[in-house]
C-alpha atoms as a PDB file:
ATOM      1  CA  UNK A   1       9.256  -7.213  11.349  1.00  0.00           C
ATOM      2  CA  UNK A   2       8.003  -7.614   7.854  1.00  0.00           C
ATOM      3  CA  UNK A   3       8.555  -4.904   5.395  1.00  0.00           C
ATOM      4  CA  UNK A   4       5.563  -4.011   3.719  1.00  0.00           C
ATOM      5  CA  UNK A   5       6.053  -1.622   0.141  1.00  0.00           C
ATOM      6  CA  UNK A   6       4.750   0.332  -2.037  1.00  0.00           C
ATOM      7  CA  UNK A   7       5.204  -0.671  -5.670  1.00  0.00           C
ATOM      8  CA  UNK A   8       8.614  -0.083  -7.418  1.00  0.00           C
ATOM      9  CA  UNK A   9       8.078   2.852  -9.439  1.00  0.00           C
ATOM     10  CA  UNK A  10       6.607   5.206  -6.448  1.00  0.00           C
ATOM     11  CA  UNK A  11       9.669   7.497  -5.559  1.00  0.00           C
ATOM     12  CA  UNK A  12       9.123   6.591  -1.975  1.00  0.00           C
ATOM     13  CA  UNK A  13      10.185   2.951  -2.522  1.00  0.00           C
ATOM     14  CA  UNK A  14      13.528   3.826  -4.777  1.00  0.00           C
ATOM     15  CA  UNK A  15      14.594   6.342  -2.078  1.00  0.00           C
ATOM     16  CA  UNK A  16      14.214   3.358   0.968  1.00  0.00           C
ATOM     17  CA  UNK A  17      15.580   0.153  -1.631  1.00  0.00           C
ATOM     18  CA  UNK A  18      18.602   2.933  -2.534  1.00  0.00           C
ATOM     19  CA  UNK A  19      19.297   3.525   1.217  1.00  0.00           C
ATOM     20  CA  UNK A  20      19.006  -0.596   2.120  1.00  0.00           C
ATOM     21  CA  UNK A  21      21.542  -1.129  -0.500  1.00  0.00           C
ATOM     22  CA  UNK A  22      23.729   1.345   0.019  1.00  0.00           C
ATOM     23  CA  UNK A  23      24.609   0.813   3.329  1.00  0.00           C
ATOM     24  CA  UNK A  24      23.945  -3.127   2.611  1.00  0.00           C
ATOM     25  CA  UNK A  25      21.497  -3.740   5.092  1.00  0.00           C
ATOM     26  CA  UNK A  26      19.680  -7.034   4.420  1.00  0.00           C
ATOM     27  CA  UNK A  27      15.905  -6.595   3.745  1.00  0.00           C
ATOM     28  CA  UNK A  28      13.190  -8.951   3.042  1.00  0.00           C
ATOM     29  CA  UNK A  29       9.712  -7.766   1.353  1.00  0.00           C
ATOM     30  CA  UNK A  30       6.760  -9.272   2.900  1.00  0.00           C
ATOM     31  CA  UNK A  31       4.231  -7.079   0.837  1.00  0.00           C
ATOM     32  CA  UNK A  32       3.959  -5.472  -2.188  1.00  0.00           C
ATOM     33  CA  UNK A  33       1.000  -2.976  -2.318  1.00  0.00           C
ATOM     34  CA  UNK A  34       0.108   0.064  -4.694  1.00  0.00           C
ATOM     35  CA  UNK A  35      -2.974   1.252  -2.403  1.00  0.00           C
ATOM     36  CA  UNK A  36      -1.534   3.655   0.177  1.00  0.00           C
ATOM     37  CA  UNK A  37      -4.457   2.852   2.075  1.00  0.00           C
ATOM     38  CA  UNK A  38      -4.371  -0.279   2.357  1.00  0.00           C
ATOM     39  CA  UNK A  39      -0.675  -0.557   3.338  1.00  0.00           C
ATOM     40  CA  UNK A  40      -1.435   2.128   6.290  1.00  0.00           C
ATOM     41  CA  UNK A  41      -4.646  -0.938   7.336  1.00  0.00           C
ATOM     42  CA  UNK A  42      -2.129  -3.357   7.069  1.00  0.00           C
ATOM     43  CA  UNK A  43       0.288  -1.549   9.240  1.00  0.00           C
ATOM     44  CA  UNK A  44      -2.613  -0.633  11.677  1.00  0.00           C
ATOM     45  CA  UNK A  45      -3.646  -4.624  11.667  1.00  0.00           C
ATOM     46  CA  UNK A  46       0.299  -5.661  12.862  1.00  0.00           C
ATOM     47  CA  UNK A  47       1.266  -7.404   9.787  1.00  0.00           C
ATOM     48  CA  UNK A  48       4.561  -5.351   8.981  1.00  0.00           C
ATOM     49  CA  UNK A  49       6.343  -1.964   9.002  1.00  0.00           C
ATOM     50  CA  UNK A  50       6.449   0.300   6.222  1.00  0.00           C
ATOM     51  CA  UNK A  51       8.231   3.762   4.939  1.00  0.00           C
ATOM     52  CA  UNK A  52       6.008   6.897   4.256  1.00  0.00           C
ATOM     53  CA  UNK A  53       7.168  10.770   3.389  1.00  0.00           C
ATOM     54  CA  UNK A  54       5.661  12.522   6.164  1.00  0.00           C
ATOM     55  CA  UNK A  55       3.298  14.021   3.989  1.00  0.00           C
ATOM     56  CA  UNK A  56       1.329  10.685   3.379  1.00  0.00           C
ATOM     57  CA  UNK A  57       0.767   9.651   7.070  1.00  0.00           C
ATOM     58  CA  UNK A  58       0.532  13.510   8.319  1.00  0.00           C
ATOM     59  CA  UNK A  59      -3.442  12.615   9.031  1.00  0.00           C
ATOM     60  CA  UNK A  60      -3.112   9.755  10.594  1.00  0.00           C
ATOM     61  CA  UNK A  61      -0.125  10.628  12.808  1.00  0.00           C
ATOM     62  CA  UNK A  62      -2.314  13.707  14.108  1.00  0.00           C
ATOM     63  CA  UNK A  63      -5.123  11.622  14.951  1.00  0.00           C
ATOM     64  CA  UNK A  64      -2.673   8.772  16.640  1.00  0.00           C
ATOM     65  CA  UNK A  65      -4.103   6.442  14.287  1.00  0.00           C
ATOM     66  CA  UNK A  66      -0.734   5.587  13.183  1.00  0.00           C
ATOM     67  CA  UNK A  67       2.971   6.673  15.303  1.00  0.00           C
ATOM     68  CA  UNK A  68       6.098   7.000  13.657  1.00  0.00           C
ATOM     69  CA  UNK A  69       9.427   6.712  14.582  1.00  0.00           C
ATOM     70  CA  UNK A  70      12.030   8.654  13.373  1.00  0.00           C
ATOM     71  CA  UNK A  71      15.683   7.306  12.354  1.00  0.00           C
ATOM     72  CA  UNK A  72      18.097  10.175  13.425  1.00  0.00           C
ATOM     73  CA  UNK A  73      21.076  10.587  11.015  1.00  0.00           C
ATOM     74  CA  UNK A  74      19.624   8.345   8.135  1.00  0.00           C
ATOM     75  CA  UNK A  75      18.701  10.997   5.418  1.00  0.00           C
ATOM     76  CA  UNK A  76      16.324   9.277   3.137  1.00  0.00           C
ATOM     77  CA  UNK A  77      16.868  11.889  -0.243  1.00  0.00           C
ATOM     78  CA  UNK A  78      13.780  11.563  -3.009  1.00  0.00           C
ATOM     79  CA  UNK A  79      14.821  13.268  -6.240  1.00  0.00           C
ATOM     80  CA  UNK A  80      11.885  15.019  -7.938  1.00  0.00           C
ATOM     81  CA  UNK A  81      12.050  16.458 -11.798  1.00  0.00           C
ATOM     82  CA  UNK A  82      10.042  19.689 -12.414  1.00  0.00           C
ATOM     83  CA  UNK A  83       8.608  19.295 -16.020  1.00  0.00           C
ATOM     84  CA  UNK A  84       7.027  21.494 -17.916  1.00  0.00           C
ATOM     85  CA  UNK A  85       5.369  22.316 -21.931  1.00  0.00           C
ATOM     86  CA  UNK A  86       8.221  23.624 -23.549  1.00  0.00           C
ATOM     87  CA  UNK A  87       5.546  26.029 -25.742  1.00  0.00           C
ATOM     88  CA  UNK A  88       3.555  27.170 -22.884  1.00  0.00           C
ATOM     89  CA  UNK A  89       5.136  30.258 -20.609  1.00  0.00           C
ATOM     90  CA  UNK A  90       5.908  30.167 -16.808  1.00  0.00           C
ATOM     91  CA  UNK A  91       3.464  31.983 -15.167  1.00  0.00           C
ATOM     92  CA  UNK A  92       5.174  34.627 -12.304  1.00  0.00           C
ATOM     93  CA  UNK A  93       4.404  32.000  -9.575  1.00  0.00           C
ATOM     94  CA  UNK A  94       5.682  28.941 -11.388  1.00  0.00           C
ATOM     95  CA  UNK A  95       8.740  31.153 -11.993  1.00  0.00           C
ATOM     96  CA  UNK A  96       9.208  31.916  -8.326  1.00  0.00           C
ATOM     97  CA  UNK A  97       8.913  28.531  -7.524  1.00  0.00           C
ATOM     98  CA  UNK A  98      11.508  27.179  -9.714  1.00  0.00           C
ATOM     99  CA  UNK A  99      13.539  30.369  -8.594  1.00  0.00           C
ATOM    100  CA  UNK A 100      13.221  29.035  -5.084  1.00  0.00           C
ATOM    101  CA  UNK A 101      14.256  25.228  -5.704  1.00  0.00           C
ATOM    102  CA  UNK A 102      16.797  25.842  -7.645  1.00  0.00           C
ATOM    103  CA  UNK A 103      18.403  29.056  -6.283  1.00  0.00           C
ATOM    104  CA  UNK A 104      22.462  27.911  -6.343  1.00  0.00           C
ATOM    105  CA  UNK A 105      23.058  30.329  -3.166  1.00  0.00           C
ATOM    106  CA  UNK A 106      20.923  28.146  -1.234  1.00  0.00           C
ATOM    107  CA  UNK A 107      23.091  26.594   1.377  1.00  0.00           C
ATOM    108  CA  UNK A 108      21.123  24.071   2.535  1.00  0.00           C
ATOM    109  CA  UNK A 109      19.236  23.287  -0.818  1.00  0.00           C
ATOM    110  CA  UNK A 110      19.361  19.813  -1.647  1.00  0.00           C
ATOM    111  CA  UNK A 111      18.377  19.456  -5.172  1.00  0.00           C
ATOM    112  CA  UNK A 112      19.347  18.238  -7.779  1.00  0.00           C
ATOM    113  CA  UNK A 113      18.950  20.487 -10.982  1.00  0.00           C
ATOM    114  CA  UNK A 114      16.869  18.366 -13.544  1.00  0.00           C
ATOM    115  CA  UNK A 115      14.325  20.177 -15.716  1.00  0.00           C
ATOM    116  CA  UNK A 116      13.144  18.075 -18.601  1.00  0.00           C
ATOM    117  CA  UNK A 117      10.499  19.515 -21.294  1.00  0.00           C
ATOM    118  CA  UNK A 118       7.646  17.914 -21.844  1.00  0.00           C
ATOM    119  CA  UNK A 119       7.539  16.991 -25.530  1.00  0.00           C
ATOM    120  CA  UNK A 120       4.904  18.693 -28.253  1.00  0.00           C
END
């Protein structure tokens, strides 16, 4: 089926080109799209397949406008940075949350520990 995408720089895209190379699985791009929407139209219309976090199609899965299916033992991992204003202070909840992620005695935590400051 064709393989319709989201633009390069999304981190949805880098996770599913990084798994295609990795284990070298041949892929053609039929479409390049930045509108979410309109990939999910062009999906509904037949014209391809495409790769969403579950997050983006959670709607439309719920209402059957859209069905998924689900590759079993292919993790597709999306690295995330948490920035934030090197001047400004962490309020208590941002503090918890960053406690959370990036707790080292979580077992099954799967992230990978880049903080960056925003410059001034």
């Amino acid at each position: 089926m064709p393989l319709i995408v989201s633009a390069k720089n999304t981190v949805s895209r880098q996770a599913m080109d990084n798994f295609f190379h990795k284990h070298s699985i041949p892929f053609t791009i039929a479409y390049e799209i930045e509108n979410i929407s309109m990939i999910k139209t062009m999906v509904e219309k037949n014209l391809g397949i495409a790769f969403f976090s579950s997050l983006e199609i959670q709607k439309e899965v719920e209402s059957q406008w859209l069905h998924t299916v689900e590759i079993e033992d292919v993790p597709l991992y999306r690295y995330v940075n948490v920035i934030y204003h090197k001047n400004h202070e962490l309020s208590p909840a941002t503090k918890a949350f960053y406690n959370f992620i990036f707790d080292p005695n979580r077992r099954d935590a799967i992230v990978k520990n880049n903080m960056t400051k925003c410059p001034e």
